[in-house]
Protein backbone atom coordinates (compact mmCIF):
# COMPACT_ATOMS: atom_id res chain seq x y z
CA UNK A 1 21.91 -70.61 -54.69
CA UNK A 2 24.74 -69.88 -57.20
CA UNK A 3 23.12 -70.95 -60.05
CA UNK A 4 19.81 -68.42 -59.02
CA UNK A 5 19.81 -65.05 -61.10
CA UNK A 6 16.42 -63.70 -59.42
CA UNK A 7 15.74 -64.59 -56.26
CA UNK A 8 12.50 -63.36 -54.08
CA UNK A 9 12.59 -63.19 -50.29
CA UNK A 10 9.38 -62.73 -48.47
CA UNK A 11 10.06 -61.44 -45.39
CA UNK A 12 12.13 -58.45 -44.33
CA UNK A 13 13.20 -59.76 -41.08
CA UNK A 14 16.88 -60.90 -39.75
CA UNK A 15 16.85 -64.48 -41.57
CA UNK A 16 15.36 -62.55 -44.96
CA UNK A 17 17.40 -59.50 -45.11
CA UNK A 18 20.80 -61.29 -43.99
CA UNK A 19 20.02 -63.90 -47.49
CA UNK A 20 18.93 -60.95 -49.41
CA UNK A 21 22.31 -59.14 -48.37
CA UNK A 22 24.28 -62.47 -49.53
CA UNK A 23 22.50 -63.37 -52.68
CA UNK A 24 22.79 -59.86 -54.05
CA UNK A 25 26.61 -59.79 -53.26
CA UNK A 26 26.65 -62.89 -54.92
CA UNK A 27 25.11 -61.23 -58.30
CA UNK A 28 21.29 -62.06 -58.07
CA UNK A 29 18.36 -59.70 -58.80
CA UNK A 30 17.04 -59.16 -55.25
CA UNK A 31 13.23 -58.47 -54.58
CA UNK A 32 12.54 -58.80 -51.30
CA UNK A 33 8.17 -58.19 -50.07
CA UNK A 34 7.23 -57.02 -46.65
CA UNK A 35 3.85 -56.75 -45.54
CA UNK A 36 4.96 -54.16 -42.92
CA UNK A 37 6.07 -50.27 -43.83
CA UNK A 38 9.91 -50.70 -42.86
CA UNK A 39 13.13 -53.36 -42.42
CA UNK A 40 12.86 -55.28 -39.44
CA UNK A 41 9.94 -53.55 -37.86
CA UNK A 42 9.00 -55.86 -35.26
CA UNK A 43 12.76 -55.58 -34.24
CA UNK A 44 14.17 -52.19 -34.42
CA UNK A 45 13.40 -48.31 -34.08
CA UNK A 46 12.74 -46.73 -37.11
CA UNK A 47 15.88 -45.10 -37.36
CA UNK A 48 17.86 -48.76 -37.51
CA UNK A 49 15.35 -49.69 -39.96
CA UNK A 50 16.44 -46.69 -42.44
CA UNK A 51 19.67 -47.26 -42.08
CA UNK A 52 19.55 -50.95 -43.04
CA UNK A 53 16.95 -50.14 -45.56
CA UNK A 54 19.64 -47.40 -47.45
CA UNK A 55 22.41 -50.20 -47.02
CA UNK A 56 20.55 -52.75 -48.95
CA UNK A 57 19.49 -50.52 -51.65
CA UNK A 58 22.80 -49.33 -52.06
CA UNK A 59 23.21 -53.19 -52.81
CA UNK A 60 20.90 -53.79 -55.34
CA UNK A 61 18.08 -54.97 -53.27
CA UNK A 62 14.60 -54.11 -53.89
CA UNK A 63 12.97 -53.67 -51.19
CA UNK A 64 8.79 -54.02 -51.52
CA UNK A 65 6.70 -52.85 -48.77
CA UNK A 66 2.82 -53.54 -47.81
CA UNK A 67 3.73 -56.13 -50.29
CA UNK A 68 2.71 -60.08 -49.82
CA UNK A 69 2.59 -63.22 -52.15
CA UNK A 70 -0.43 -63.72 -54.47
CA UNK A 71 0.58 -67.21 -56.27
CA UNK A 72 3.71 -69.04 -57.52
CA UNK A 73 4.12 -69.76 -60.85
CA UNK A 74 6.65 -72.93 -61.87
CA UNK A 75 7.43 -75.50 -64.52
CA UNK A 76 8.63 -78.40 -64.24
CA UNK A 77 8.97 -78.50 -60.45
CA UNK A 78 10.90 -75.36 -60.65
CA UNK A 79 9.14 -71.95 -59.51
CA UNK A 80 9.70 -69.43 -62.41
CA UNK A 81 7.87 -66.24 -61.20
CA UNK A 82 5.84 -64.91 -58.08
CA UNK A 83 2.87 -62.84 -58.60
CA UNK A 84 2.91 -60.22 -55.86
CA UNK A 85 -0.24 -58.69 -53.73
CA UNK A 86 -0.51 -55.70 -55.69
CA UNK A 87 -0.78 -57.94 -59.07
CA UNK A 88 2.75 -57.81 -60.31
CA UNK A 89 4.60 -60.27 -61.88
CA UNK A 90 8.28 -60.82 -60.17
CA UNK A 91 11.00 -63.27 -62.35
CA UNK A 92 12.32 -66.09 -59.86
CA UNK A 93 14.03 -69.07 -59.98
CA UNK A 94 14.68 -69.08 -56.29
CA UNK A 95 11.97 -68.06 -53.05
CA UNK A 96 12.99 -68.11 -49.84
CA UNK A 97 10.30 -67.39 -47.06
CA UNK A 98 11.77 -65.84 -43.78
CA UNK A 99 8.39 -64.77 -42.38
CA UNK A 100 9.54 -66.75 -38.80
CA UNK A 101 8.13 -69.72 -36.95
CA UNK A 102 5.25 -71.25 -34.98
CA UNK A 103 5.88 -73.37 -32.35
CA UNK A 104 5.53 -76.69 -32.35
CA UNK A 105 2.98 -77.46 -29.04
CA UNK A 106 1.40 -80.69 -30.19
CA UNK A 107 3.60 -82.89 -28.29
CA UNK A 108 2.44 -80.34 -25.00
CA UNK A 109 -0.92 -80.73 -26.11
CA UNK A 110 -0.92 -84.14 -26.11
CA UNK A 111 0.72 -83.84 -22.49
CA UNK A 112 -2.03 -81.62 -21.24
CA UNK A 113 -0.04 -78.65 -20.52
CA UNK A 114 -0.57 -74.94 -20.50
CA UNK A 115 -0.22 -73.71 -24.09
CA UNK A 116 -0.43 -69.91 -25.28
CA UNK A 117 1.53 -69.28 -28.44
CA UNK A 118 3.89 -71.45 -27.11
CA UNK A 119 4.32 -73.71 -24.02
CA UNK A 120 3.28 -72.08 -20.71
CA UNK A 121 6.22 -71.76 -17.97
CA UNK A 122 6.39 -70.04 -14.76
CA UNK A 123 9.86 -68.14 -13.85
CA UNK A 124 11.60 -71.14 -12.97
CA UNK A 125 10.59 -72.27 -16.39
CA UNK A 126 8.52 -75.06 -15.53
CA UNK A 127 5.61 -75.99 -16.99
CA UNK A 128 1.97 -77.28 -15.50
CA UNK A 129 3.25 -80.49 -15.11
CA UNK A 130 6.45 -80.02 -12.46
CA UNK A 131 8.17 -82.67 -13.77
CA UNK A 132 8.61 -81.06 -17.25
CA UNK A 133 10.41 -78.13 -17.81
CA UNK A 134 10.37 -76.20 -21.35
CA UNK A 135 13.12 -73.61 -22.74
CA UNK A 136 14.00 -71.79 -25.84
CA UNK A 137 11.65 -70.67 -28.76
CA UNK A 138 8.71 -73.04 -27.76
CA UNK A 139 8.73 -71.57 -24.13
CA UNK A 140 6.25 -68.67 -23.00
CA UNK A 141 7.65 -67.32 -20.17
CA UNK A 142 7.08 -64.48 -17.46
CA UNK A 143 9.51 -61.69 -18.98
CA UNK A 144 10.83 -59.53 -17.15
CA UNK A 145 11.76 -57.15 -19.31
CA UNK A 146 8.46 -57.04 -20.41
CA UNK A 147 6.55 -56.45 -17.89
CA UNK A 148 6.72 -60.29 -16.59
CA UNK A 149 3.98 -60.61 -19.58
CA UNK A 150 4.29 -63.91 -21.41
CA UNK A 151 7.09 -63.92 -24.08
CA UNK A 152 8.19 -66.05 -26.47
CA UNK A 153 11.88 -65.16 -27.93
CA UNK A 154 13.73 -66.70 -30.98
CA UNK A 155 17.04 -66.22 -29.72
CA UNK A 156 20.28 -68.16 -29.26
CA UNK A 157 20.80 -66.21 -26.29
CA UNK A 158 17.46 -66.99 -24.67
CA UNK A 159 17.76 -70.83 -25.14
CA UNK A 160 21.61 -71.03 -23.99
CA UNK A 161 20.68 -69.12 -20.61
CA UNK A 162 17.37 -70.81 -20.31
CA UNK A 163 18.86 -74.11 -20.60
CA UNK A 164 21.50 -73.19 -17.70
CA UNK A 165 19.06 -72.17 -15.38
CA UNK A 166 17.57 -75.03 -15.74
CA UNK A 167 20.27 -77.25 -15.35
CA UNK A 168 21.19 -75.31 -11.71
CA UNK A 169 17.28 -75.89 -10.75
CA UNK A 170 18.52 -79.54 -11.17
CA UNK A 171 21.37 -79.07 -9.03
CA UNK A 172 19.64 -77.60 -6.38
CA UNK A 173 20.02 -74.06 -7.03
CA UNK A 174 16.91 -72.44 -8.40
CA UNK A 175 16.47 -68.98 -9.56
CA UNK A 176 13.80 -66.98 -11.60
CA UNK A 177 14.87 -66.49 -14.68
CA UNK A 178 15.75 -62.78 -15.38
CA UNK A 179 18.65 -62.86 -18.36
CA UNK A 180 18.97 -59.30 -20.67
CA UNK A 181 17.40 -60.92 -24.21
CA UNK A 182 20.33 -59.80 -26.63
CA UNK A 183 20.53 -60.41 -30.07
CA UNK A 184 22.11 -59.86 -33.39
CA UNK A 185 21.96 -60.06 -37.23
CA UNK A 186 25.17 -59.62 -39.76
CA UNK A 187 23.74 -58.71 -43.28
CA UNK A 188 26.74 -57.48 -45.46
CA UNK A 189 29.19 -55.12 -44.31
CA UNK A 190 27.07 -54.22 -41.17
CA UNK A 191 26.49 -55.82 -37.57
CA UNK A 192 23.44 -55.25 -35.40
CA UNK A 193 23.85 -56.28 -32.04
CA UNK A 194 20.76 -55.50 -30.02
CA UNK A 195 20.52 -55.64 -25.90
CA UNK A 196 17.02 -55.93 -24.69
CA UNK A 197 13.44 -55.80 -25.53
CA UNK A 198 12.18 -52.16 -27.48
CA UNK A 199 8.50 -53.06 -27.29
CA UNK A 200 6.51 -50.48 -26.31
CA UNK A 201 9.64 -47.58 -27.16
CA UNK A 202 8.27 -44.45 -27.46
CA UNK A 203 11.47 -42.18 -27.33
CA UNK A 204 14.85 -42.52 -29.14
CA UNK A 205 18.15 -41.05 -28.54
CA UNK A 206 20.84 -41.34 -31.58
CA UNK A 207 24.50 -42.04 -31.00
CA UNK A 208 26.78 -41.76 -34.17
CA UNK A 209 26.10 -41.38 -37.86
CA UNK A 210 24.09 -43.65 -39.89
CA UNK A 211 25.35 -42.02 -43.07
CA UNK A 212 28.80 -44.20 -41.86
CA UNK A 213 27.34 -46.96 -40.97
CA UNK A 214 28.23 -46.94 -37.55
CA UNK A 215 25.07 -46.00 -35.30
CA UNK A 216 23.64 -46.94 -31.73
CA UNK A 217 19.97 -45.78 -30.90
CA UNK A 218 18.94 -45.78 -27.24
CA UNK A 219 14.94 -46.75 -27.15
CA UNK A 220 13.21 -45.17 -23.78
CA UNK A 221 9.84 -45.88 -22.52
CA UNK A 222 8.83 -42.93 -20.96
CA UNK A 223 12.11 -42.33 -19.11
CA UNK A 224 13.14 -45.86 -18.99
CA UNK A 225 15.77 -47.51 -21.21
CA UNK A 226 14.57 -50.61 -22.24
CA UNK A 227 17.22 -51.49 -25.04
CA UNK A 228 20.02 -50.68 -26.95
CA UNK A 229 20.58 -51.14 -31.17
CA UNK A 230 23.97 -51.14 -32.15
CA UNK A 231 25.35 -50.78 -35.62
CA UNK A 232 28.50 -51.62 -36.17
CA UNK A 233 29.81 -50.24 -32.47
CA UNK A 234 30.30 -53.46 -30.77
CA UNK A 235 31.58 -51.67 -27.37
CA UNK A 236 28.03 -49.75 -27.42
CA UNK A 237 26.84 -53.32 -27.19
CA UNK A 238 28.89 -54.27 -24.24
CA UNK A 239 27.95 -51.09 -22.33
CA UNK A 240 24.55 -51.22 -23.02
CA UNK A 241 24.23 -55.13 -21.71
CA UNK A 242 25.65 -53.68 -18.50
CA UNK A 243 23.56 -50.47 -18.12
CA UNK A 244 20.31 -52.51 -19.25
CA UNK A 245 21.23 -55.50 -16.47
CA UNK A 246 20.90 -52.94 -13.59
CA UNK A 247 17.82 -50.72 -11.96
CA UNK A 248 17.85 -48.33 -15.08
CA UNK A 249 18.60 -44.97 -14.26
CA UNK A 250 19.86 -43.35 -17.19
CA UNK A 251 17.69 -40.79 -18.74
CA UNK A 252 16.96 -39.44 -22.30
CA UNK A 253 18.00 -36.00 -21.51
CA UNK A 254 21.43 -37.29 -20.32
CA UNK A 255 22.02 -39.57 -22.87
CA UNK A 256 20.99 -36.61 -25.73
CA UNK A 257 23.35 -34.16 -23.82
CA UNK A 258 26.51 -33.28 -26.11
CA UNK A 259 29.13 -35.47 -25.73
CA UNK A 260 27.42 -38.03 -24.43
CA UNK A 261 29.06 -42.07 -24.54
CA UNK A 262 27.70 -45.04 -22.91
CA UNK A 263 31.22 -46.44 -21.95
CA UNK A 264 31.89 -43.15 -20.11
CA UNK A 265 28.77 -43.25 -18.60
CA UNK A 266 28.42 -46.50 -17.54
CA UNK A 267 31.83 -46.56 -16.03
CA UNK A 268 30.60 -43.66 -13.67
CA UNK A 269 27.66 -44.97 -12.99
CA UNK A 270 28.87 -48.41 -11.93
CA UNK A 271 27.50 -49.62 -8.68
């Protein structure tokens, strides 16, 4: 990668935008495309995206939206260009796709198990067959912070505490699995640490100031919190994992009032 002066990244997600941020520190020409409207959108709120989405520019990075791949261009078993969706003609001698994974089911398939964009498992994380058990990105399971719908994370998180809970099943102590999903992305100067699952957010509360960098934003269903993105404020992170792992009780209106700080809070609230 040293020796790459334009570089293309397809893919404005955590694995594109955190090679983006270290290619363009490292001196490259930076296009990133993005079929979606924002940063990260399948990720964050809106407001996390336009903070990371200032950040990189501020870095060089040029960020291309509604944007996809048309054709490679190379010589010599070296690409040279991209030619974008919208018929544009981007200099490269380095592409990196971060557009994330598909699970590999074949050897499930072949096994006759339950497969659904990713291996079926019940809460105990076992699949059709009860003598096979199935954890980590491959695994669909019951989510309960999702409405015990079928999920399928990409987390280091999710296959660590999957993998423990199946190892006490083993020993004789089953439990459903219920873990917070948390997860995090570093991409330059700034840290995102993320605790729980925003899908389906509808309401947003802002703690900090994105114009420093250092920015939390509380996404509600309804009047539910259902996660918390933290910018640079790791102890926002810790809070949050502690608020989000109880019955959730704290509102948008309190957590817009003046004043307002989840360690505070939470330490009140404490059961």
């Amino acid at each position: 990668m040293k020796a790459a002066k334009h570089v293309v990244v397809i893919g404005a997600g955590f694995i594109g935008l955190e090679f983006a941020a270290v290619a363009a520190a490292g001196g490259a020409a930076v296009e990133v495309l993005e079929l979606g409207d924002r940063p990260m959108a399948r990720a964050v709120s809106p407001q996390m995206s336009d903070l990371f989405r200032t950040a990189h520019e501020s870095w060089g990075v040029h960020l291309n939206f509604r944007c996809g791949v048309a054709a490679l261009e190379g010589e010599g078993g070296q690409v040279t260009a991209v030619t974008t969706s919208d018929d544009r003609r981007l200099m490269a001698d380095l592409v990196v796709y971060g557009i994330g994974v598909v699970p590999n089911v074949q050897l499930a398939l072949e096994a006759g198990l339950d497969v659904d964009n990713g291996i079926k498992v019940n809460s105990a994380l076992l699949t059709a067959d009860p003598a096979i058990s199935a954890l980590g990105d491959v695994a669909a399971f019951p989510c309960v912070q999702n409405g015990e719908r079928y999920t399928r994370l990409e987390s280091v998180q999710n296959a660590v505490d999957q993998g423990k809970l199946i190892a006490s099943r083993l020993m004789g102590r089953p439990a459903p699995y219920a873990a917070l999903p948390w997860f995090w992305t570093d991409q330059g100067m700034l840290k995102l640490q993320i605790a729980g699952l925003s899908i389906g957010a509808d309401n947003y509360v802002v703690l900090g100031d994105a114009g420093a960098q250092q920015m939390s934003v509380l996404c509600f269903r309804g009047e539910e919190l259902i996660a918390v993105e933290s910018c640079n404020r790791p102890g926002d992170h810790i809070f949050a994992r502690k608020i989000l792992s109880r019955p959730p009780v704290l509102t948008p209106v309190v957590a817009a009032a003046q004043g307002f700080d989840l360690k505070t809070w939470e330490a009140e609230n404490r059961l």
